[in-house]
Structures are given as C-alpha cells and as structure tokens.
N, C-alpha and C. Protein backbone atom coordinates (compact mmCIF):
# COMPACT_ATOMS: atom_id res chain seq x y z
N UNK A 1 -31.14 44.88 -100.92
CA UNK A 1 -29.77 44.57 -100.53
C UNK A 1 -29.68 43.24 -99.76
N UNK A 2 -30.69 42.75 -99.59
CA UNK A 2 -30.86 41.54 -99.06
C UNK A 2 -30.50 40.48 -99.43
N UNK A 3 -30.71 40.39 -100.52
CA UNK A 3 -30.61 39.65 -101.90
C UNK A 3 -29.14 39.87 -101.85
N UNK A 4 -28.65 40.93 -102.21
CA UNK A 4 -26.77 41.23 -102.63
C UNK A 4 -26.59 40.19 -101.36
N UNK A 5 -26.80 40.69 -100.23
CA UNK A 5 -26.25 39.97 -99.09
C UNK A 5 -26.06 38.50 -99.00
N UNK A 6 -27.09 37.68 -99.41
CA UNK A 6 -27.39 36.40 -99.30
C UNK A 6 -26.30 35.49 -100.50
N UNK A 7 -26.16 36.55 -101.33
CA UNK A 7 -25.64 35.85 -102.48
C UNK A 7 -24.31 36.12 -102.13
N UNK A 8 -23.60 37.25 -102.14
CA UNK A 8 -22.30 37.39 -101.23
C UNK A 8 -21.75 36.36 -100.54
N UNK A 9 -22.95 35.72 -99.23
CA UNK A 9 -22.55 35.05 -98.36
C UNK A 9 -22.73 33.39 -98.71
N UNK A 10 -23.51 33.26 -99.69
CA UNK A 10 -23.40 31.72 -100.32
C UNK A 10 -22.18 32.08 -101.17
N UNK A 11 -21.44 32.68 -101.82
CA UNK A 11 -20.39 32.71 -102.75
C UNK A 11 -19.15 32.00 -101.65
N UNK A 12 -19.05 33.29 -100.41
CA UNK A 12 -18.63 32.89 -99.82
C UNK A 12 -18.19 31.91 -99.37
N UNK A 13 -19.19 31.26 -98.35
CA UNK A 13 -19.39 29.49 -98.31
C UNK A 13 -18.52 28.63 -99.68
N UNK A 14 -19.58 28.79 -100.82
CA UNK A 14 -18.79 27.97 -101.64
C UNK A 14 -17.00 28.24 -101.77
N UNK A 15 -16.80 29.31 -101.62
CA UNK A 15 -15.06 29.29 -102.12
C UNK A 15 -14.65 28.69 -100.82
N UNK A 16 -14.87 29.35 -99.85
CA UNK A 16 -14.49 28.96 -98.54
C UNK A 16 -14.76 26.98 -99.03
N UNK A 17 -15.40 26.58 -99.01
CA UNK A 17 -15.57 24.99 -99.12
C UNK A 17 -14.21 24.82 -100.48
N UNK A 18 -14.72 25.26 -101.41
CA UNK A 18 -13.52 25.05 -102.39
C UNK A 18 -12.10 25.08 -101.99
N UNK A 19 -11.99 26.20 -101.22
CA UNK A 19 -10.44 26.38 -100.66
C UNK A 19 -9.97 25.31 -99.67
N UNK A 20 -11.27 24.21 -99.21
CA UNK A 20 -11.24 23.67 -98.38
C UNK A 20 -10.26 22.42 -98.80
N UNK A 21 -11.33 22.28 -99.92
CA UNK A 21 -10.81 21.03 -101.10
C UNK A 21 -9.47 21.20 -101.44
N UNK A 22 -9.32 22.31 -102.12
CA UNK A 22 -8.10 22.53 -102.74
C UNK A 22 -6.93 22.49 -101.74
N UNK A 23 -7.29 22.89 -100.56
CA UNK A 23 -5.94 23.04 -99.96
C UNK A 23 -5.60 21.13 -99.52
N UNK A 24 -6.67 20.98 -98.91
CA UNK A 24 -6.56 19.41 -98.49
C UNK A 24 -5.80 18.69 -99.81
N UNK A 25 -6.39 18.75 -101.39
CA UNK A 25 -5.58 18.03 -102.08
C UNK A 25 -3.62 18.25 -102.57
N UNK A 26 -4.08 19.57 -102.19
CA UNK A 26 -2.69 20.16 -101.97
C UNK A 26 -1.36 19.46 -101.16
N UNK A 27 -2.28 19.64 -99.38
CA UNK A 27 -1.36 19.33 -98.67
C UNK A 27 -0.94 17.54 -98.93
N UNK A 28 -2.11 16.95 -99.39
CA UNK A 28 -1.84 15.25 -100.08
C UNK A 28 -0.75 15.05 -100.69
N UNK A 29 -1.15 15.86 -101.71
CA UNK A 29 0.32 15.71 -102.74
C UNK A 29 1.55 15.94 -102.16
N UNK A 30 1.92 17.31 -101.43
CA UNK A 30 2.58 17.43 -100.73
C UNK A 30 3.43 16.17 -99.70
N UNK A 31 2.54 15.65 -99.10
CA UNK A 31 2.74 14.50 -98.38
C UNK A 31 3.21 13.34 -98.54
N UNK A 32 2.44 12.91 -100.17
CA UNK A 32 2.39 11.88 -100.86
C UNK A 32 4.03 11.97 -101.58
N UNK A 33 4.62 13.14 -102.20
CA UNK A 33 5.65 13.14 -102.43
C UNK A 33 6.70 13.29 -101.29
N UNK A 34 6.75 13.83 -99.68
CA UNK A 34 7.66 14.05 -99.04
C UNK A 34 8.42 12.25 -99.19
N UNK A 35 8.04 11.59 -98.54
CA UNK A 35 8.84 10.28 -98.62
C UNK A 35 8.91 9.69 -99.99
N UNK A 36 9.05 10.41 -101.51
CA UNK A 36 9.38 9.88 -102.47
C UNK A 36 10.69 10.37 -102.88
N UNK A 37 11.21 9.80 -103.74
CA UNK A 37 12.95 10.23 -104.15
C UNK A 37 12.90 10.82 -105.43
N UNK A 38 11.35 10.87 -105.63
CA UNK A 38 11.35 10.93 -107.42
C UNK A 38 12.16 12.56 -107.30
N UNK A 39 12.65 12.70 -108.65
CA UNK A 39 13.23 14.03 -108.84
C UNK A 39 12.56 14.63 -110.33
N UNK A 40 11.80 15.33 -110.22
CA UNK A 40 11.03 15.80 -110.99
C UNK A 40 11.74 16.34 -112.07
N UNK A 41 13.04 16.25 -112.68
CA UNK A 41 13.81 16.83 -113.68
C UNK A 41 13.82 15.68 -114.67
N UNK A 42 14.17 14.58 -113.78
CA UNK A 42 15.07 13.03 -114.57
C UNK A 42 13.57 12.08 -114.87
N UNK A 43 12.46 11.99 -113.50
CA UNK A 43 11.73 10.93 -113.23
C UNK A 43 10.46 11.08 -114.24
N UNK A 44 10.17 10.60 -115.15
CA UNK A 44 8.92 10.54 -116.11
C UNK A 44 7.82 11.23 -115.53
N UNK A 45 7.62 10.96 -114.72
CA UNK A 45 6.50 11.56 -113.66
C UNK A 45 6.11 12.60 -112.96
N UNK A 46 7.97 12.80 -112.77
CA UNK A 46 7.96 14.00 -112.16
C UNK A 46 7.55 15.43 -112.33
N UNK A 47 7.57 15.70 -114.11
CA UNK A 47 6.92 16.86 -114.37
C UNK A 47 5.77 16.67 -114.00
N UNK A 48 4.36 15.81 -114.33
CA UNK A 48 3.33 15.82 -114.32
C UNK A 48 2.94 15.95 -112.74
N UNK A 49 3.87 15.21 -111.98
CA UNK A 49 3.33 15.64 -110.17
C UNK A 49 3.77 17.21 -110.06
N UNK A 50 5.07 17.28 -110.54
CA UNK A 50 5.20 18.99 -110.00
C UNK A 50 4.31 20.15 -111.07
N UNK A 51 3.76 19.40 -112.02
CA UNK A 51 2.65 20.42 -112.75
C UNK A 51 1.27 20.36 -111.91
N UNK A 52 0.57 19.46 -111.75
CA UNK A 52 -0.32 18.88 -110.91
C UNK A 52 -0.30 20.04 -109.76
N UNK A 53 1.01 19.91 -109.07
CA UNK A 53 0.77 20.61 -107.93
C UNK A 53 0.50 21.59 -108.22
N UNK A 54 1.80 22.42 -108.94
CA UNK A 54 1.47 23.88 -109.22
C UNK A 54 -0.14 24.53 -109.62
N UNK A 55 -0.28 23.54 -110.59
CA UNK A 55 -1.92 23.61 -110.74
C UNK A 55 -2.74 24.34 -109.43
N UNK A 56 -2.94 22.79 -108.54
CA UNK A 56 -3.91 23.16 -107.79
C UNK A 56 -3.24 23.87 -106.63
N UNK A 57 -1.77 24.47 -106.49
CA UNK A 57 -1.67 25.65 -105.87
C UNK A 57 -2.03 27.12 -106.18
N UNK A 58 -2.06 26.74 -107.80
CA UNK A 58 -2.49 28.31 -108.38
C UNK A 58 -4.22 28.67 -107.87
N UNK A 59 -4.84 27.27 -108.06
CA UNK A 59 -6.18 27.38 -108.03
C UNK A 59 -6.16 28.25 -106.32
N UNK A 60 -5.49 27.22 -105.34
CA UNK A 60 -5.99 27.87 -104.00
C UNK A 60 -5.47 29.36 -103.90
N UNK A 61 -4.12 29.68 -104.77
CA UNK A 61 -4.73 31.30 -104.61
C UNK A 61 -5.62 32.34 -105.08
N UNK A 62 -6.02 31.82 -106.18
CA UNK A 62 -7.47 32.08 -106.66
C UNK A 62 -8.48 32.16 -106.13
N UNK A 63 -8.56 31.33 -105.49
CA UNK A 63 -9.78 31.34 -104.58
C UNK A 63 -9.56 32.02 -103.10
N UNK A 64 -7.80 32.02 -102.62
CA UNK A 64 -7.81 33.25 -101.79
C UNK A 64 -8.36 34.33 -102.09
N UNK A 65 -7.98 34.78 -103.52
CA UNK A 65 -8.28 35.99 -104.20
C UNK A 65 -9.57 36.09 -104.61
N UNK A 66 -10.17 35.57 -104.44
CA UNK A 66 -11.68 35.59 -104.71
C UNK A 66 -12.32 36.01 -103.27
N UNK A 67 -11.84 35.28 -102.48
CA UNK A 67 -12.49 35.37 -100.78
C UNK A 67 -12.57 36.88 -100.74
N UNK A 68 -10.97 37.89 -100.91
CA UNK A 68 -11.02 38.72 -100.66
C UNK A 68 -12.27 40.11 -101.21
N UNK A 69 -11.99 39.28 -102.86
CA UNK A 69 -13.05 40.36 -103.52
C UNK A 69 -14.67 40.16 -102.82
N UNK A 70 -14.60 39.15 -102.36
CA UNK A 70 -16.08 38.59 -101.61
C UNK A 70 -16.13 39.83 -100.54
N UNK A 71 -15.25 39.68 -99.80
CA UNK A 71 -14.90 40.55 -98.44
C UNK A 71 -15.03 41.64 -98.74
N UNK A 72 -14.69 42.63 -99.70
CA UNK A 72 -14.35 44.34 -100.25
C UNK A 72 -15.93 44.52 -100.80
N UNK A 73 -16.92 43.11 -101.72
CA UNK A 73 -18.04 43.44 -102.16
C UNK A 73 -18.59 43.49 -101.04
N UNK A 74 -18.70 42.83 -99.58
CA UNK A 74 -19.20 42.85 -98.23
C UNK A 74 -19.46 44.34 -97.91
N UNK A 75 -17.74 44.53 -97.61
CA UNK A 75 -17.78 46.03 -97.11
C UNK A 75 -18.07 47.51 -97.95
N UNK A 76 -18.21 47.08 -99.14
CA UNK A 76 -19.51 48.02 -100.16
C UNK A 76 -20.95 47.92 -99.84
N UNK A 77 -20.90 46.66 -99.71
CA UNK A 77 -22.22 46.50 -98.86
C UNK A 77 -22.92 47.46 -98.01
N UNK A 78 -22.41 47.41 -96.94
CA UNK A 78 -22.21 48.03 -95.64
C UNK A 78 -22.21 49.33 -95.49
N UNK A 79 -21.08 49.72 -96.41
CA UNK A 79 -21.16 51.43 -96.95
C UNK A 79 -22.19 51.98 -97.56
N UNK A 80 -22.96 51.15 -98.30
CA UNK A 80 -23.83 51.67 -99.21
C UNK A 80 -23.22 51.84 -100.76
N UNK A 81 -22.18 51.53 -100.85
CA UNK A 81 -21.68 51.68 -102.53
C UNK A 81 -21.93 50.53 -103.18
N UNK A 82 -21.91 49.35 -102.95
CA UNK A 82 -22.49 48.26 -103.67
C UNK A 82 -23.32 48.43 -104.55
N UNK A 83 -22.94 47.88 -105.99
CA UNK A 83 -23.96 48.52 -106.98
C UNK A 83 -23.45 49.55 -108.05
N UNK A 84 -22.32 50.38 -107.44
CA UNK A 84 -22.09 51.12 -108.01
C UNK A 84 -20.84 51.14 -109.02
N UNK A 85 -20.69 51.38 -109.38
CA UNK A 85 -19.57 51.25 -110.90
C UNK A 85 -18.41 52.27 -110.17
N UNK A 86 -17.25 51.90 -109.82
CA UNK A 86 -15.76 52.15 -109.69
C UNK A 86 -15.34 53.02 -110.55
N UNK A 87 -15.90 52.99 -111.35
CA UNK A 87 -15.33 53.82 -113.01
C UNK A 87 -16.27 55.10 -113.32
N UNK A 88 -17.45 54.72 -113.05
CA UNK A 88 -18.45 56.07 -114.32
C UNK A 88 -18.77 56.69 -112.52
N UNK A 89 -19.16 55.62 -111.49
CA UNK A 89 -20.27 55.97 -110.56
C UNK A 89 -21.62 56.20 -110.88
N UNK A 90 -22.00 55.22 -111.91
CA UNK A 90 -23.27 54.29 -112.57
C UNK A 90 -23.44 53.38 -111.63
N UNK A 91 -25.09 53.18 -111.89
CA UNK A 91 -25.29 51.75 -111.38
C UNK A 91 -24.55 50.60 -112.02
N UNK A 92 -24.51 49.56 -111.72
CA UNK A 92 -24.14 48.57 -112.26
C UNK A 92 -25.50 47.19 -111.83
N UNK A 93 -25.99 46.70 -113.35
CA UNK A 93 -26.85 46.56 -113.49
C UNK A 93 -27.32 45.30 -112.74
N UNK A 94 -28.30 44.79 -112.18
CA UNK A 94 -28.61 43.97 -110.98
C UNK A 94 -28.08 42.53 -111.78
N UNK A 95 -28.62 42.27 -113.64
CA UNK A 95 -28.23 40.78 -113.55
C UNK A 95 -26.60 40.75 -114.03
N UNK A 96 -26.19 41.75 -114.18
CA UNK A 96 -24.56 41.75 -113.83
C UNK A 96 -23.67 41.58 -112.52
N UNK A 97 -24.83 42.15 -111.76
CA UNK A 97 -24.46 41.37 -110.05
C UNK A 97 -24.95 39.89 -109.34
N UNK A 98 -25.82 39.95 -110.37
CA UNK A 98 -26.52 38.04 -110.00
C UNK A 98 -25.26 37.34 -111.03
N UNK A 99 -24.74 37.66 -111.92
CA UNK A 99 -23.73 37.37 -112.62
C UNK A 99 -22.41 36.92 -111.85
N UNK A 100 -22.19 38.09 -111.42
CA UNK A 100 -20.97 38.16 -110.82
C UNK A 100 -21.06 39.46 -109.48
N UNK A 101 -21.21 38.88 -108.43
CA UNK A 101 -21.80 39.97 -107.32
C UNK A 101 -20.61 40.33 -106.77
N UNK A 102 -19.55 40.01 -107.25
CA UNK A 102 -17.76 41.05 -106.49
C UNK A 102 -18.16 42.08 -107.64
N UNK A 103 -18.44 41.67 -108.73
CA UNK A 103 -18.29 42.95 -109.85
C UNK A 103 -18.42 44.64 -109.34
N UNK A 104 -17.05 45.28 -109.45
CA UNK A 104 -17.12 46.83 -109.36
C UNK A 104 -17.12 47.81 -109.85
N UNK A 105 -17.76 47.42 -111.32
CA UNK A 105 -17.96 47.92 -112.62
C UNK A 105 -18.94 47.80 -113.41
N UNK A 106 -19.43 49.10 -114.08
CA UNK A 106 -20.76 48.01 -114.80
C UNK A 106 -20.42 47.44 -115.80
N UNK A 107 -20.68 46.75 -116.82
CA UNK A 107 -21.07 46.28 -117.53
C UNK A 107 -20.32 47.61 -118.83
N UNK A 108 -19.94 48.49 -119.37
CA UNK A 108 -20.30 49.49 -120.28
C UNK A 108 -18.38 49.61 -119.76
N UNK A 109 -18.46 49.85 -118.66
CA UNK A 109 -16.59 49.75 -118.04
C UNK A 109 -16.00 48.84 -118.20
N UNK A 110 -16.32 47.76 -118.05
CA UNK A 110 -15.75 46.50 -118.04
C UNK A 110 -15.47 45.95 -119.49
N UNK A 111 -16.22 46.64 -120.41
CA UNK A 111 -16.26 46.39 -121.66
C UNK A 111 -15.31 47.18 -122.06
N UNK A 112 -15.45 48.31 -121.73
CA UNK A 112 -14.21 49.43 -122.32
C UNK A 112 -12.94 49.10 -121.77
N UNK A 113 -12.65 48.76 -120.09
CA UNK A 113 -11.57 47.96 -120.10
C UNK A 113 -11.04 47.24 -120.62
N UNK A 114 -11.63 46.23 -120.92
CA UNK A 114 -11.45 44.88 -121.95
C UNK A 114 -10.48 45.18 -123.17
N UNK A 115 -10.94 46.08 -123.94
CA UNK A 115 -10.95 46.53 -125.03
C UNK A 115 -9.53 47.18 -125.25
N UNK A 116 -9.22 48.16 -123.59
CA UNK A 116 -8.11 48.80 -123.45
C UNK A 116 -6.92 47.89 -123.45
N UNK A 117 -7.12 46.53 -123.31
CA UNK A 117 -6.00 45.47 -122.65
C UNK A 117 -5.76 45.28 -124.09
C-alpha cells in the first residue's frame, strides 16, 4: 500500500501543479480581456477568446474533479478498501491501479459499464 500511497500523492502534486497552470492562464485571459471592448458576438476574435476561455475553464474543473477522486482514492486508502471494485467487491487488478490509481472498479465492471452507456 505503499506504493498506492506514493502514487496517489505524486498524482496529486501533478494536478494540484496543473490546476496551478490552468487557473493562472485563466485568470490572464480574464484580465487581458477586462480592459478590452471586444464583444465576442460582432468582434472576429471574439468567439475564439470566449472559446479559449471556456476551454481552459472546463479543463480547471476537471482537474478540480480529479483532485477530489484523488482525495476519496486517499480515504479508501486509509479504510482499507482501496483495491477493491465498487461493483463485484473484486480486487481490482494492481496494473489497472498503476493505470489509473482513483479507479473504483475493476477492469471486468468498467467494461460492462461501458457497454451499458
């Protein structure tokens, strides 16, 4: 579990740094347009800045939403359920967690989910 742990907490780090980025280019744009007049309906440009933004606002909630699943795989951790499949209460297989270590499903669920969509 050491291993789960370490990798958890570098995921961590990285989004946390990502969110760092993202928000900083965020609040730029933000900025960069407050003293402009452009009107994003009429101005050539304007779609592409107000797409732009939306963009990398979607990204930073993504990566909110990622922090959290980081946080819930933490506190599985902790409990001792980490590992375990949400669905069957199977393991869920170790390079499916070096894969993707929020994963709360194995591999066999996630597939059958898939499938259900």
């Amino acid at each position: 579990m050491d291993r789960a742990r370490a990798r958890l907490e570098a995921e961590r780090e990285q989004t946390l740094g990502r969110l760092a980025t993202l928000a900083g280019d965020f609040d730029a744009m933000v900025a960069a347009s407050r003293g402009s007049n452009a009107d994003d309906e009429h101005d050539p440009e304007g779609a592409t800045i107000a797409f732009e933004r939306s963009q990398v606002g979607g990204l930073v909630r993504q990566a909110r939403l990622h922090l959290g699943e980081i946080d819930a795989a933490m506190e599985r951790l902790d409990a001792g359920t980490y590992g375990v499949c949400e669905s069957c209460g199977g393991a869920i297989g170790e390079a499916r967690l070096r894969a993707r270590p929020v994963a709360r499903t194995c591999i066999e669920c996630a597939a059958g989910a898939s499938r259900r969509r």
